[in-house]
Protein backbone atom coordinates (compact mmCIF):
# COMPACT_ATOMS: atom_id res chain seq x y z
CA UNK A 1 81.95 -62.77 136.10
CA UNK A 2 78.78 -61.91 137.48
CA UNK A 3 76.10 -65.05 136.91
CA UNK A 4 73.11 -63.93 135.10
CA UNK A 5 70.24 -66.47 136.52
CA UNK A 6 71.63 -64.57 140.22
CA UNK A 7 71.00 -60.95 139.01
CA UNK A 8 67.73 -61.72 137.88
CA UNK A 9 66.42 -63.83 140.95
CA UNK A 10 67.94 -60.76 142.66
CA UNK A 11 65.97 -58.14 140.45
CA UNK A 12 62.86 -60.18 141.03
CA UNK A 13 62.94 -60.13 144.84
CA UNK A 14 63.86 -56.43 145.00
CA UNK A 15 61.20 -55.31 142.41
CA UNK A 16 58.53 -57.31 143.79
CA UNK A 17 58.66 -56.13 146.85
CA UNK A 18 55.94 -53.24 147.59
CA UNK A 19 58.37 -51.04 150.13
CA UNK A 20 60.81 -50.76 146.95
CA UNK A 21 58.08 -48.88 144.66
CA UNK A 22 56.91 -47.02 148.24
CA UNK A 23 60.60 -45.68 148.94
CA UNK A 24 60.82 -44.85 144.80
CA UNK A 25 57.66 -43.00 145.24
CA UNK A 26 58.36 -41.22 148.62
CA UNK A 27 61.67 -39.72 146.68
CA UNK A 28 59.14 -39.02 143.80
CA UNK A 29 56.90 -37.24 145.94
CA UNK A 30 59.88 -35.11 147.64
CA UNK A 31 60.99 -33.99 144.45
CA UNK A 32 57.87 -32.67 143.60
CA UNK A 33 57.34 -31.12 146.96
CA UNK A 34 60.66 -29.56 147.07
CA UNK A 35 59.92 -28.04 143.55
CA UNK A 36 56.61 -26.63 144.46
CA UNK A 37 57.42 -24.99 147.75
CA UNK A 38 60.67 -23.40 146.48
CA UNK A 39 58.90 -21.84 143.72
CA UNK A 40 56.05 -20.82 145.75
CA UNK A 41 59.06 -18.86 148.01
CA UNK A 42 60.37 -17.13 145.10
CA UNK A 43 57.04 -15.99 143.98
CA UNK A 44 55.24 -14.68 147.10
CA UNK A 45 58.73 -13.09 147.54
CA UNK A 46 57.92 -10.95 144.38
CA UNK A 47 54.42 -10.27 145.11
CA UNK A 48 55.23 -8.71 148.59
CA UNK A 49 58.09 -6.46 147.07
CA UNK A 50 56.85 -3.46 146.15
CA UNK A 51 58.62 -1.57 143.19
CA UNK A 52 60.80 1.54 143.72
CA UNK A 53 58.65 3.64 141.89
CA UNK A 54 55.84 2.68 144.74
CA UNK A 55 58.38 2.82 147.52
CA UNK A 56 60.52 6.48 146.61
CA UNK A 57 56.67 8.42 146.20
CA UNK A 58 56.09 6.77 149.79
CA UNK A 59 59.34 8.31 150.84
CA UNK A 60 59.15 11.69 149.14
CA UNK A 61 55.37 12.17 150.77
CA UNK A 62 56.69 11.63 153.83
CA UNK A 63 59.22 13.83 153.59
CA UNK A 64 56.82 16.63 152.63
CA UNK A 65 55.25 16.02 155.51
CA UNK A 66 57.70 16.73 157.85
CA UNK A 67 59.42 19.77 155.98
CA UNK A 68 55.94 21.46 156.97
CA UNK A 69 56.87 20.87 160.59
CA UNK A 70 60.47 21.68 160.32
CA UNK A 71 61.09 23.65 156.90
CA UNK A 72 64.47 24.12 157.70
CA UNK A 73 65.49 20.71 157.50
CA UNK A 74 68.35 20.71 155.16
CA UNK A 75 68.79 16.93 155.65
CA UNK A 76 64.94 16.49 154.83
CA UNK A 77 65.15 18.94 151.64
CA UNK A 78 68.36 17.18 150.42
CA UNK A 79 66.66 13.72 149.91
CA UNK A 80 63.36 14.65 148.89
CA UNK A 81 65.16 16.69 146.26
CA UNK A 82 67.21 13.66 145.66
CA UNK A 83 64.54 11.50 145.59
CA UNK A 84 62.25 13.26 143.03
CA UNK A 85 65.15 13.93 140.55
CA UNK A 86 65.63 10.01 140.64
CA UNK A 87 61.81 9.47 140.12
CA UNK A 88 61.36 12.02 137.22
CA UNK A 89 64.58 10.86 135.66
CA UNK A 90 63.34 7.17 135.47
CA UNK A 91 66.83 6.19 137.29
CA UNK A 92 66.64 3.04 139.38
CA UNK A 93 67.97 2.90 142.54
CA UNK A 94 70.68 0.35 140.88
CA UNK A 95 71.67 2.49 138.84
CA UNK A 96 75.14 4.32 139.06
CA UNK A 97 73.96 8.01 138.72
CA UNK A 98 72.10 6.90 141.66
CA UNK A 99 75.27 7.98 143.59
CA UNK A 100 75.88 10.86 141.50
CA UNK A 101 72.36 12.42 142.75
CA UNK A 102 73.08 12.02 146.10
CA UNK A 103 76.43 13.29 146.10
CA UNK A 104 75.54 16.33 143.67
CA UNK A 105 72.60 17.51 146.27
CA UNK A 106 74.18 16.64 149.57
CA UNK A 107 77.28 18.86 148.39
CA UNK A 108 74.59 21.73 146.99
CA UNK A 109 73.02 21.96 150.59
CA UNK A 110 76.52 21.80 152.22
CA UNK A 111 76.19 18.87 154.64
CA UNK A 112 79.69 18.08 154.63
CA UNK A 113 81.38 18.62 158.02
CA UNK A 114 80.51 20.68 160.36
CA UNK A 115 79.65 24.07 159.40
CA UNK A 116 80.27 25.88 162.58
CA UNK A 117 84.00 25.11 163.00
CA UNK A 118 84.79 24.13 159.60
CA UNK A 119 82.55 25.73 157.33
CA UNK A 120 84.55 24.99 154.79
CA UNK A 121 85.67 20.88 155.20
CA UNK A 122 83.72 18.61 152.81
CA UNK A 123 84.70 14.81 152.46
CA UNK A 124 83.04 11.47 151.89
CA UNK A 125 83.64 8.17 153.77
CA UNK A 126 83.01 4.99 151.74
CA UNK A 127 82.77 1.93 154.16
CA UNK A 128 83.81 -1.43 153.19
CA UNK A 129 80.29 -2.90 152.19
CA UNK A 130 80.00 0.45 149.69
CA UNK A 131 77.85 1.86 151.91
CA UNK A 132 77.79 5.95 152.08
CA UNK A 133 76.83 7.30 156.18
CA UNK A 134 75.29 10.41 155.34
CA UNK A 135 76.69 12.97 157.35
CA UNK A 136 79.93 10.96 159.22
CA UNK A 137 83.07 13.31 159.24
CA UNK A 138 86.78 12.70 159.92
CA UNK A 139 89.68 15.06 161.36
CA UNK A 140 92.57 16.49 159.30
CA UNK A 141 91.01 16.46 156.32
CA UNK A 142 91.71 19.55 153.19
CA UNK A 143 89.25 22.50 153.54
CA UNK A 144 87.27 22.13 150.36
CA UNK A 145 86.96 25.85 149.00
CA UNK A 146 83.32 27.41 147.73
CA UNK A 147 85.07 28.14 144.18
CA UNK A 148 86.36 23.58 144.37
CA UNK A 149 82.92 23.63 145.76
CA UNK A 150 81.04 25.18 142.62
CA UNK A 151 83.82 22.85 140.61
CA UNK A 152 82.66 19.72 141.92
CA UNK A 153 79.03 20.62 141.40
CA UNK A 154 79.46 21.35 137.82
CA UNK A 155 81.34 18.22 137.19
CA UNK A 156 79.14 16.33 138.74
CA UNK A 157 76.06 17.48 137.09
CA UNK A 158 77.96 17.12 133.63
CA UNK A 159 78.62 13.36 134.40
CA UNK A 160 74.41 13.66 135.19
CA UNK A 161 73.80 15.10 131.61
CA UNK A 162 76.01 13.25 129.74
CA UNK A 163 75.29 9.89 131.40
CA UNK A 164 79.25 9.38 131.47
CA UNK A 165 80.01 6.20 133.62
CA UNK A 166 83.99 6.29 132.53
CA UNK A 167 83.77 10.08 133.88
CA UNK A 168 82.03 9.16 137.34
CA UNK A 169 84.94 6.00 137.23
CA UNK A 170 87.81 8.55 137.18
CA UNK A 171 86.37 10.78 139.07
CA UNK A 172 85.99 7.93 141.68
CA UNK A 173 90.23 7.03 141.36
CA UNK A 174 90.62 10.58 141.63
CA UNK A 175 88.65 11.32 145.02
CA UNK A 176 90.82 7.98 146.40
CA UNK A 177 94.10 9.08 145.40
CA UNK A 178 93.53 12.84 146.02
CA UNK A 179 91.71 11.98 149.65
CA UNK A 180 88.54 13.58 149.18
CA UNK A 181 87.42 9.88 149.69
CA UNK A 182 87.73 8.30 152.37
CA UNK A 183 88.69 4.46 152.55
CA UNK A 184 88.84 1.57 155.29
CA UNK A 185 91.84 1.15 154.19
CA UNK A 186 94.89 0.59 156.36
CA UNK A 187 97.80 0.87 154.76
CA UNK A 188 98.50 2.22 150.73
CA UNK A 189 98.02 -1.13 149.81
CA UNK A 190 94.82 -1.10 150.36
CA UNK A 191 94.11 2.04 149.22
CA UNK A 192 95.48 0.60 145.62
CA UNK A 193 92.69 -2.24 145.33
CA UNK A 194 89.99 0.36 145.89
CA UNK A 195 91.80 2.09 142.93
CA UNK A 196 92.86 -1.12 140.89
CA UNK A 197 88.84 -2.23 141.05
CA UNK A 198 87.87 0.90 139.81
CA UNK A 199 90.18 0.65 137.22
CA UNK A 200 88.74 -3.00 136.22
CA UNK A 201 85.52 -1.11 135.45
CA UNK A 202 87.36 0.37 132.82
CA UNK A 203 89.31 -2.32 131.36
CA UNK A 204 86.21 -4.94 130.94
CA UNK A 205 84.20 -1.67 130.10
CA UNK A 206 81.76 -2.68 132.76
CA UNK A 207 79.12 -0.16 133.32
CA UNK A 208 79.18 0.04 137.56
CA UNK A 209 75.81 -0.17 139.76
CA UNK A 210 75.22 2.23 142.28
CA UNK A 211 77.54 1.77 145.58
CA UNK A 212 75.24 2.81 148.51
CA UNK A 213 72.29 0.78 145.85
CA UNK A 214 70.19 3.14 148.01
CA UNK A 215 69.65 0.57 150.41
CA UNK A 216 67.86 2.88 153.10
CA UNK A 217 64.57 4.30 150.32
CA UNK A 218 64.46 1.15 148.63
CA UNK A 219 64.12 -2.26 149.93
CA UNK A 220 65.35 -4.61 147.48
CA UNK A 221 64.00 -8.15 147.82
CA UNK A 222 63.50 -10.28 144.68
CA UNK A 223 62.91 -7.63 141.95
CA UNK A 224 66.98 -6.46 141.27
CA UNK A 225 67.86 -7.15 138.11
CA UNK A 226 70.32 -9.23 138.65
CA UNK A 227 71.30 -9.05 134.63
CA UNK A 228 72.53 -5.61 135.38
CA UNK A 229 74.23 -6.32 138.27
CA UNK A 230 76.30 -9.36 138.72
CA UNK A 231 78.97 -7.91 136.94
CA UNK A 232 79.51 -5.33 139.80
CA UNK A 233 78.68 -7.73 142.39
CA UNK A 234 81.81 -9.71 140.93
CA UNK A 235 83.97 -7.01 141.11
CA UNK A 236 83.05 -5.98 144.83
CA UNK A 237 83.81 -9.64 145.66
CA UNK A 238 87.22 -9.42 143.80
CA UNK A 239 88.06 -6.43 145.97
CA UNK A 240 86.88 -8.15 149.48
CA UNK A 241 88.78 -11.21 148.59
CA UNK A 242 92.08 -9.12 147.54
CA UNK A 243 92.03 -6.85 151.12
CA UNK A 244 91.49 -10.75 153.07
CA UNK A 245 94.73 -11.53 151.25
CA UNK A 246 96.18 -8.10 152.20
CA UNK A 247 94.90 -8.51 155.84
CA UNK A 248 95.51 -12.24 156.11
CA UNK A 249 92.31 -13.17 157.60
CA UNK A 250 89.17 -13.83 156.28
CA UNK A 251 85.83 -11.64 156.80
CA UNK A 252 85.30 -13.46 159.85
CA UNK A 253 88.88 -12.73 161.60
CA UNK A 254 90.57 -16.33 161.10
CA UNK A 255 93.83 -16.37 160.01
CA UNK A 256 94.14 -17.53 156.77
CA UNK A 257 96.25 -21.20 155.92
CA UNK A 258 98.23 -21.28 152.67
CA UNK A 259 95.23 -23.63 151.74
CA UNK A 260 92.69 -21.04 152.40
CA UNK A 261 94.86 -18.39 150.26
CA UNK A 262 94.97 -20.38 147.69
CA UNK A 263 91.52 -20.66 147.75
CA UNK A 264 90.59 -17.13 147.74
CA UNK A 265 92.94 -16.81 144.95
CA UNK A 266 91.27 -19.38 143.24
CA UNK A 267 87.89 -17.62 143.75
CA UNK A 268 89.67 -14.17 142.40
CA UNK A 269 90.27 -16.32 139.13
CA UNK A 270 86.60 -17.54 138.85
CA UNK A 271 85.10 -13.96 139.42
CA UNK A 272 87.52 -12.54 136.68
CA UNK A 273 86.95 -15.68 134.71
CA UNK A 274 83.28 -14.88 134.59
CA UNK A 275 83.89 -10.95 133.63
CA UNK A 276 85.94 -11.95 130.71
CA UNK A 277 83.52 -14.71 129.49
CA UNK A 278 80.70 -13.48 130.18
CA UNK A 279 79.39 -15.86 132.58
CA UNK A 280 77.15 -14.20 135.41
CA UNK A 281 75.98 -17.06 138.16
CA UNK A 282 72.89 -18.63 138.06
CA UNK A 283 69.63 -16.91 139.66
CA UNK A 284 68.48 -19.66 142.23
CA UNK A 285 64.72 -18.79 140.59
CA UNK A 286 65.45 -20.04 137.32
CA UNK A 287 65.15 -23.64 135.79
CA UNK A 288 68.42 -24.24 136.11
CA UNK A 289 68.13 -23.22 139.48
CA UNK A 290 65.28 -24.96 140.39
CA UNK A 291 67.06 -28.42 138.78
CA UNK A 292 70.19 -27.49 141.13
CA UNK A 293 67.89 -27.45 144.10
CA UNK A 294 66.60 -30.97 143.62
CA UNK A 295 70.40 -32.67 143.21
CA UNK A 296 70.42 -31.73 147.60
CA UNK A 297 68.22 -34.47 148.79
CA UNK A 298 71.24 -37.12 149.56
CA UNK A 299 69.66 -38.08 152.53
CA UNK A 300 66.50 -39.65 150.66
CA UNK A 301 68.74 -41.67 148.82
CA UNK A 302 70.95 -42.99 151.76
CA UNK A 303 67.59 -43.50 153.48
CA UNK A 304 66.65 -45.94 150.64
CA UNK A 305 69.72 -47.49 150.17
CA UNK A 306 70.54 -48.11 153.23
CA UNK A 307 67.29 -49.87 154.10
CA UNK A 308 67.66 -51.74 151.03
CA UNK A 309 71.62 -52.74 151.41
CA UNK A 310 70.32 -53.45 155.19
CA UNK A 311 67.61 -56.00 153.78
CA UNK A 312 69.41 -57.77 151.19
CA UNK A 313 71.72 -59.44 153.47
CA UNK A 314 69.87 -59.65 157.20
CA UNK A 315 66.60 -61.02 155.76
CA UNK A 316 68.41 -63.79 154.12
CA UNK A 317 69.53 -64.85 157.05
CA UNK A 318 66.15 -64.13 159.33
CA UNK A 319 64.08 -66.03 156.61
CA UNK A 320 66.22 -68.96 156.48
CA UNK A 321 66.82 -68.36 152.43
CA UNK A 322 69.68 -68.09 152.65
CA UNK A 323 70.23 -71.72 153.10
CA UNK A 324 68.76 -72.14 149.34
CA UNK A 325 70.73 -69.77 148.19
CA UNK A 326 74.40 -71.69 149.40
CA UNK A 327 73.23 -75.34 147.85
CA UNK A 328 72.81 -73.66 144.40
CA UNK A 329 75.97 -74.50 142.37
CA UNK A 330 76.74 -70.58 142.57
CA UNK A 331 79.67 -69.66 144.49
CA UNK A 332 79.12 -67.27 147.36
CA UNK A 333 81.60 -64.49 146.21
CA UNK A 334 79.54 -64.49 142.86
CA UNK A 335 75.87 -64.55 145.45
CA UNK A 336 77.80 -61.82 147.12
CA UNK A 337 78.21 -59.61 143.95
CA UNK A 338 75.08 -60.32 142.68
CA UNK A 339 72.99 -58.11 145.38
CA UNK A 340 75.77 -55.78 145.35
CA UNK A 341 75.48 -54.81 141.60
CA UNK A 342 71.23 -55.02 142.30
CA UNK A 343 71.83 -52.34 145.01
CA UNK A 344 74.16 -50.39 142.98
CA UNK A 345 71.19 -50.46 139.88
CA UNK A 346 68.37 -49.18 142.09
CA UNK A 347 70.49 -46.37 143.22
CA UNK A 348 71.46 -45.00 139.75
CA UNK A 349 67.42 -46.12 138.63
CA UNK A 350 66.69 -43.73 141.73
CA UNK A 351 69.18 -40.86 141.21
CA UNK A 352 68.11 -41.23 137.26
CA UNK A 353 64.74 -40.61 138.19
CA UNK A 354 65.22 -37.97 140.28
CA UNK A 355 67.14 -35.99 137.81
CA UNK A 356 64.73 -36.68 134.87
CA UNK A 357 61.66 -35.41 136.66
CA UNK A 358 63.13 -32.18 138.22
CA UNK A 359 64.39 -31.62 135.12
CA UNK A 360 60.86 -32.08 133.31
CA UNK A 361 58.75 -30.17 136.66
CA UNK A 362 61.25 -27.26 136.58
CA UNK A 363 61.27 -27.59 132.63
CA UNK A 364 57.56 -26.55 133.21
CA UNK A 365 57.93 -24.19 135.95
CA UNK A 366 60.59 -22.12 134.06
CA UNK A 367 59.59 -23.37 130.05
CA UNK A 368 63.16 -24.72 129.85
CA UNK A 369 64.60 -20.84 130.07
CA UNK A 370 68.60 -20.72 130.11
CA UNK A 371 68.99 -24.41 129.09
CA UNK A 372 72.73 -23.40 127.26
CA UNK A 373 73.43 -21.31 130.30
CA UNK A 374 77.78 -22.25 131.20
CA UNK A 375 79.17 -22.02 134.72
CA UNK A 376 82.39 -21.63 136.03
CA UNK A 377 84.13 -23.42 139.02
CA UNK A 378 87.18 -25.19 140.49
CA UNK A 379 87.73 -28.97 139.99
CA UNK A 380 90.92 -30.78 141.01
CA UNK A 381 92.74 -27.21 141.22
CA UNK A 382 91.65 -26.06 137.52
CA UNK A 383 89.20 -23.56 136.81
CA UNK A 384 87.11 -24.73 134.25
CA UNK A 385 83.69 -23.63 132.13
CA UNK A 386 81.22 -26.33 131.30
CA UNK A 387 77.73 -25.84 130.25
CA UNK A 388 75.58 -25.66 133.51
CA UNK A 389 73.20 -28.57 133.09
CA UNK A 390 76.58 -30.69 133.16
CA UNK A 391 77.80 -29.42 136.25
CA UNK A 392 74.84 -30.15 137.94
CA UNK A 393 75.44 -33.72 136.82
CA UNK A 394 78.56 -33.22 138.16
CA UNK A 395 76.67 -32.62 141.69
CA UNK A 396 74.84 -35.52 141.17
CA UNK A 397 77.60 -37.60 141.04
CA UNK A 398 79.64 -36.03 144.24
CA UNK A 399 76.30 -36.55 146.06
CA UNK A 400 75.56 -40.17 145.40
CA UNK A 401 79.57 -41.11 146.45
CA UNK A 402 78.71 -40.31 150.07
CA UNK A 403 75.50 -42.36 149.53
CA UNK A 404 77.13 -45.58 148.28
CA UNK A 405 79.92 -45.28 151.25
CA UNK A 406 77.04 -45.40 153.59
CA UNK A 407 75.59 -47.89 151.58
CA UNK A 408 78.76 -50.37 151.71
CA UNK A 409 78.69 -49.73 155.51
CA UNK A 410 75.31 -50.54 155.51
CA UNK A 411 75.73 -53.90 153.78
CA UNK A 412 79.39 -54.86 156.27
CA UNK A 413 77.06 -54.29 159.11
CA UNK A 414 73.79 -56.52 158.20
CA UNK A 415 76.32 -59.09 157.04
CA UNK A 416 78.35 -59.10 159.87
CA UNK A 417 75.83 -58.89 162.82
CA UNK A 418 73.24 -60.47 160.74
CA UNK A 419 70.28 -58.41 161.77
CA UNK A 420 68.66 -55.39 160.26
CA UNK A 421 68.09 -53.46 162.32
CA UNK A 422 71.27 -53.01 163.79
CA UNK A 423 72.62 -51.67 160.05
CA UNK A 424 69.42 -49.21 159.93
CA UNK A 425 70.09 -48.00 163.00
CA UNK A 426 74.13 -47.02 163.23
CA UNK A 427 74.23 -45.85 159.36
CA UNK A 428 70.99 -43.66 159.70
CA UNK A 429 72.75 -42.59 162.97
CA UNK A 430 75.78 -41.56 160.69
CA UNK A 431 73.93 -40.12 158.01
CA UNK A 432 71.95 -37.64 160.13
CA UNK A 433 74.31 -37.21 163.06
CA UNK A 434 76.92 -35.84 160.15
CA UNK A 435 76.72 -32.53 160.38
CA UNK A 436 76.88 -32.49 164.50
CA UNK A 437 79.18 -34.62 164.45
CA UNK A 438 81.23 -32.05 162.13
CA UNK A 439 80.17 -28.88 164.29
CA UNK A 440 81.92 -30.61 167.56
CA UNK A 441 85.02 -31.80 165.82
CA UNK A 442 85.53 -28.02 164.36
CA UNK A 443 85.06 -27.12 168.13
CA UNK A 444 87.25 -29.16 169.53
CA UNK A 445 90.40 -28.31 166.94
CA UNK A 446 89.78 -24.39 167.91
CA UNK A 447 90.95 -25.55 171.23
CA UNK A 448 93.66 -28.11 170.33
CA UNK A 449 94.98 -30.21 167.70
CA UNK A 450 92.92 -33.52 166.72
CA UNK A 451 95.53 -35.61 164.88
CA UNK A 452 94.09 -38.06 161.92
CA UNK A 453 90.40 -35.62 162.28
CA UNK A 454 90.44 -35.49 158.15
CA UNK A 455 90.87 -38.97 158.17
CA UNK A 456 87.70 -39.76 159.52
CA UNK A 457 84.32 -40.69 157.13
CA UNK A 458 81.76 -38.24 157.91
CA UNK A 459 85.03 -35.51 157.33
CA UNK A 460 84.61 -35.80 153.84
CA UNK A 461 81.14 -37.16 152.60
CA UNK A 462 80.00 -33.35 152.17
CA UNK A 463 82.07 -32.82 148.76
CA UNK A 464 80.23 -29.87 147.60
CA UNK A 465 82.43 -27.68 150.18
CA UNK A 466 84.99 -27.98 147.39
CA UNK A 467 82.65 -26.47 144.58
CA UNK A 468 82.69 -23.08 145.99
CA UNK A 469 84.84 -20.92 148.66
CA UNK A 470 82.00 -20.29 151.40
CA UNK A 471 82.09 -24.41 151.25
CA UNK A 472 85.80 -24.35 152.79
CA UNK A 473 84.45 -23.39 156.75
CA UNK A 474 83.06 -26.69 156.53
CA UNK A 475 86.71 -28.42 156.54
CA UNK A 476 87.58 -29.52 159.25
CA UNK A 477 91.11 -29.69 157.88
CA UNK A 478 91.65 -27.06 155.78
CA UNK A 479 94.42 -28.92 154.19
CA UNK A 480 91.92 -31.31 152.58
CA UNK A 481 91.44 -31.53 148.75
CA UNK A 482 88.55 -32.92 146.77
CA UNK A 483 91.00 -35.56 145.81
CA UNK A 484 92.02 -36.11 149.02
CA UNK A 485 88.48 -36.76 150.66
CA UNK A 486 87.47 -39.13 146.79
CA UNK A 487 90.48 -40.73 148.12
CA UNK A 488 89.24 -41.52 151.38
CA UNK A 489 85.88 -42.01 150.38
CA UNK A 490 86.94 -44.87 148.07
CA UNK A 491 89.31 -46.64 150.91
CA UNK A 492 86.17 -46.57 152.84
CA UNK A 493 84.03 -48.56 150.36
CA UNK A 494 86.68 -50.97 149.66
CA UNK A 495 87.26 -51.52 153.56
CA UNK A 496 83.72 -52.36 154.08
CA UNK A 497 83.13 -54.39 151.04
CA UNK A 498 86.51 -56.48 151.94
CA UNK A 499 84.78 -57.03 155.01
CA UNK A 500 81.65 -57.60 154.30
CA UNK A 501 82.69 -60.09 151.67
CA UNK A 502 85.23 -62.09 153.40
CA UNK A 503 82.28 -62.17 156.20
CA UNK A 504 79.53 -63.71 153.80
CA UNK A 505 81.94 -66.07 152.64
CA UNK A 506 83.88 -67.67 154.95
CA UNK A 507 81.39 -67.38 158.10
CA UNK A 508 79.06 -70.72 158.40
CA UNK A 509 75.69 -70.73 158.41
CA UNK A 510 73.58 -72.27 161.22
């Protein structure tokens, strides 16, 4: 049991002390800082991005211009023709019939192939990123016949008039299976998930974006409409992640582990978790964004704890206090606790504070917009949906575990060598020297095997890596498990509160 009259004296020389309120306020201040310049990003991000209204009249006077030097400029004609029929038509370059436009007047004016030697030869070639080259060509490919020709026109500009996306859909699985389009693919594998994502748009009766998005008139920035469009962007990632299974690498070339399967797998099951629930992810300028943002300063609360956990202990002993503290009738395990359980209450005071005021600033920011808003993700191998705000709790917690393992560190080394500075100086040397630390380990194993690596304490005090899949090139194990690094985490703290406590207690005092 911890003695009450030893908290309190503890409270009262930790709250009394000016640097304690100066720390508190520096995170404060930080918070607010952090806030402020994020959403001054977002915003002068908008206010630069022109609209693509503004942007396609920009294009199509410019391609006036130079059909008056060169008039018989059948690329030229075939996007300013494009171009205006998307302007008139109010369709947005997101938009699906977006590709429909393009590929109704780029097969009018005849573009496809090479009209010299195969007059005849028309074909599209769809890279992997949905991007449509105007103009590439293959070899081998079926002579496409003026009457098909006239076909393909008139389907196409019935899809136009109807506003049919199932129609375009089909006609997409069609082109794929009939090899009119052309695929990255290399095998018939494949070629069936280009066909069984296209079908997906069908069975969750998802209405598609455009594929090229028009990316070369119309420079996106801030303004897509991300409402529109997540669903899409789910489904491309679904198909990227179902080829790096195919391929058995990843979109950097590494050869994928069984862990690293199972994590794309797992990431499959979120995406198609979120079409069927309705669950699009967060937009980083929102509130909840905003409150997300300000759970990634860890390092101002190891900074404070550490100094803290550093001072409880070493300035006992530099002050000579300490010697009034052992000829009270209090034990020193119970002394030892005591400033333990004060250093554990300023860091939850700290973190509490933090969270309470970005949630009030970005309240204001964002008037509290998307409050109920749910979010899916992995934890401990199940993929679950919680409302948002509590998964960002849930980040709150995985970032102050790191902080307290420094902190315990912190507190073995002032009580062991006695002197502050040493402490400050080798766990703000860990804290900071993490992620270089990390970067040269993940060096070294591409070159040989480290044995024990994942064993080591700055392997695993980055525990977001687990919440997402982009987090998993930060392993350097990729064997490692959330549980596995809480595991090691907590074997950590114990180890340097076993020593730190068996050091306070048994070790005289001169």
């Amino acid at each position: 049991m911890l003695s009450r009259a030893l908290v309190r004296n503890e409270r009262l020389k930790m709250y009394k002390r000016p640097s304690t309120w100066v720390l508190m306020g520096i995170i404060v201040v930080m918070t607010l800082f952090n806030l402020i310049i994020s959403l001054m990003l977002y915003s002068s991000y908008d206010s630069f991005n022109r609209t693509w209204q503004e942007q396609y009249n920009d294009w199509i006077v410019n391609f006036q211009h130079q059909l008056k030097e060169n008039p018989e400029d059948y690329y030229t004609q075939q996007s300013l023709e494009s171009l205006k029929y998307l302007l008139e038509n109010e369709i947005p370059p997101q938009d699906w019939r977006t590709d429909v436009v393009f590929a109704y007047y780029d097969l009018k004016a005849g573009r496809r192939g090479n009209t010299e030697t195969n007059p005849g030869k028309t074909q599209i070639i769809i890279r992997e990123d949905g991007y449509i080259p105007d103009g590439e060509t293959g070899e081998n490919l079926p002579d496409l016949t003026e009457e098909e020709r006239d076909g393909r026109l008139e389907k196409l500009q019935k899809i136009l008039k109807n506003n049919d996306w199932r129609e375009y859909i089909k006609l997409q699985i069609d082109d794929i299976k009939s090899g009119y389009r052309i695929i990255p693919s290399k095998n018939e594998h494949e070629k069936q998930v280009f066909i069984e994502v296209y079908e997906l748009y069908l069975k969750e009766s998802i209405v598609p974006v455009a594929e090229s998005m028009n990316r070369y008139y119309y420079n996106y920035g801030q303004n897509s409409n991300e409402s529109e469009t997540w669903k899409s962007s789910q489904i491309e990632r679904i198909k990227n992640y179902k080829l790096n299974l195919l391929r058995g690498e990843n979109d950097n070339g590494e050869l994928l582990t069984k862990t690293m399967r199972k994590a794309i797998e797992r990431e499959i099951e979120i995406s198609l978790t979120r079409l069927r629930t309705n669950t699009p992810e967060i937009n980083p300028d929102s509130f909840l964004g905003f409150l997300e943002t300000a759970g990634t300063m860890s390092e101002l609360f190891a900074i404070l704890l550490i100094i803290y956990a550093s001072g409880i202990f070493a300035s006992e002993y530099t002050s000579g206090t300490i010697k009034l503290l052992l000829i009270t009738p209090h034990r020193r395990q119970k002394i030892f606790w005591s400033k333990i359980y004060v250093l554990l209450e300023l860091i939850i005071i700290a973190v509490a504070a933090n969270f309470i005021l970005a949630f009030l600033l970005s309240g204001v920011f964002k008037s509290f917009e998307g409050l109920g808003q749910m979010q899916v993700f992995p934890l401990f191998g199940s993929i679950i949906r919680i409302p948002y705000i509590l998964y960002i709790i849930i980040k709150y917690v995985m970032m102050i575990i790191p902080v307290l393992v420094y902190g315990t560190l912190a507190v073995m080394l002032a009580v062991v060598t006695r002197k502050n500075s040493v402490a400050i100086a080798v766990a703000l040397m860990l804290v900071f020297g993490n992620e270089l630390i990390i970067t040269i380990l993940a060096a070294l194993r591409s070159l040989f095997v480290i044995p024990g690596i994942k064993f080591l304490l700055f392997a695993n005090t980055n525990l977001a890596n687990y919440l997402s899949i982009n987090g998993m090139s930060g392993l350097v194990d990729t064997t490692m498990t959330l549980g596995f690094s809480l595991a090691v985490l907590l074997i950590y703290m114990v180890c340097f509160l076993w020593v730190a406590r068996d050091s306070f207690c048994r070790r005289d005092v001169k």
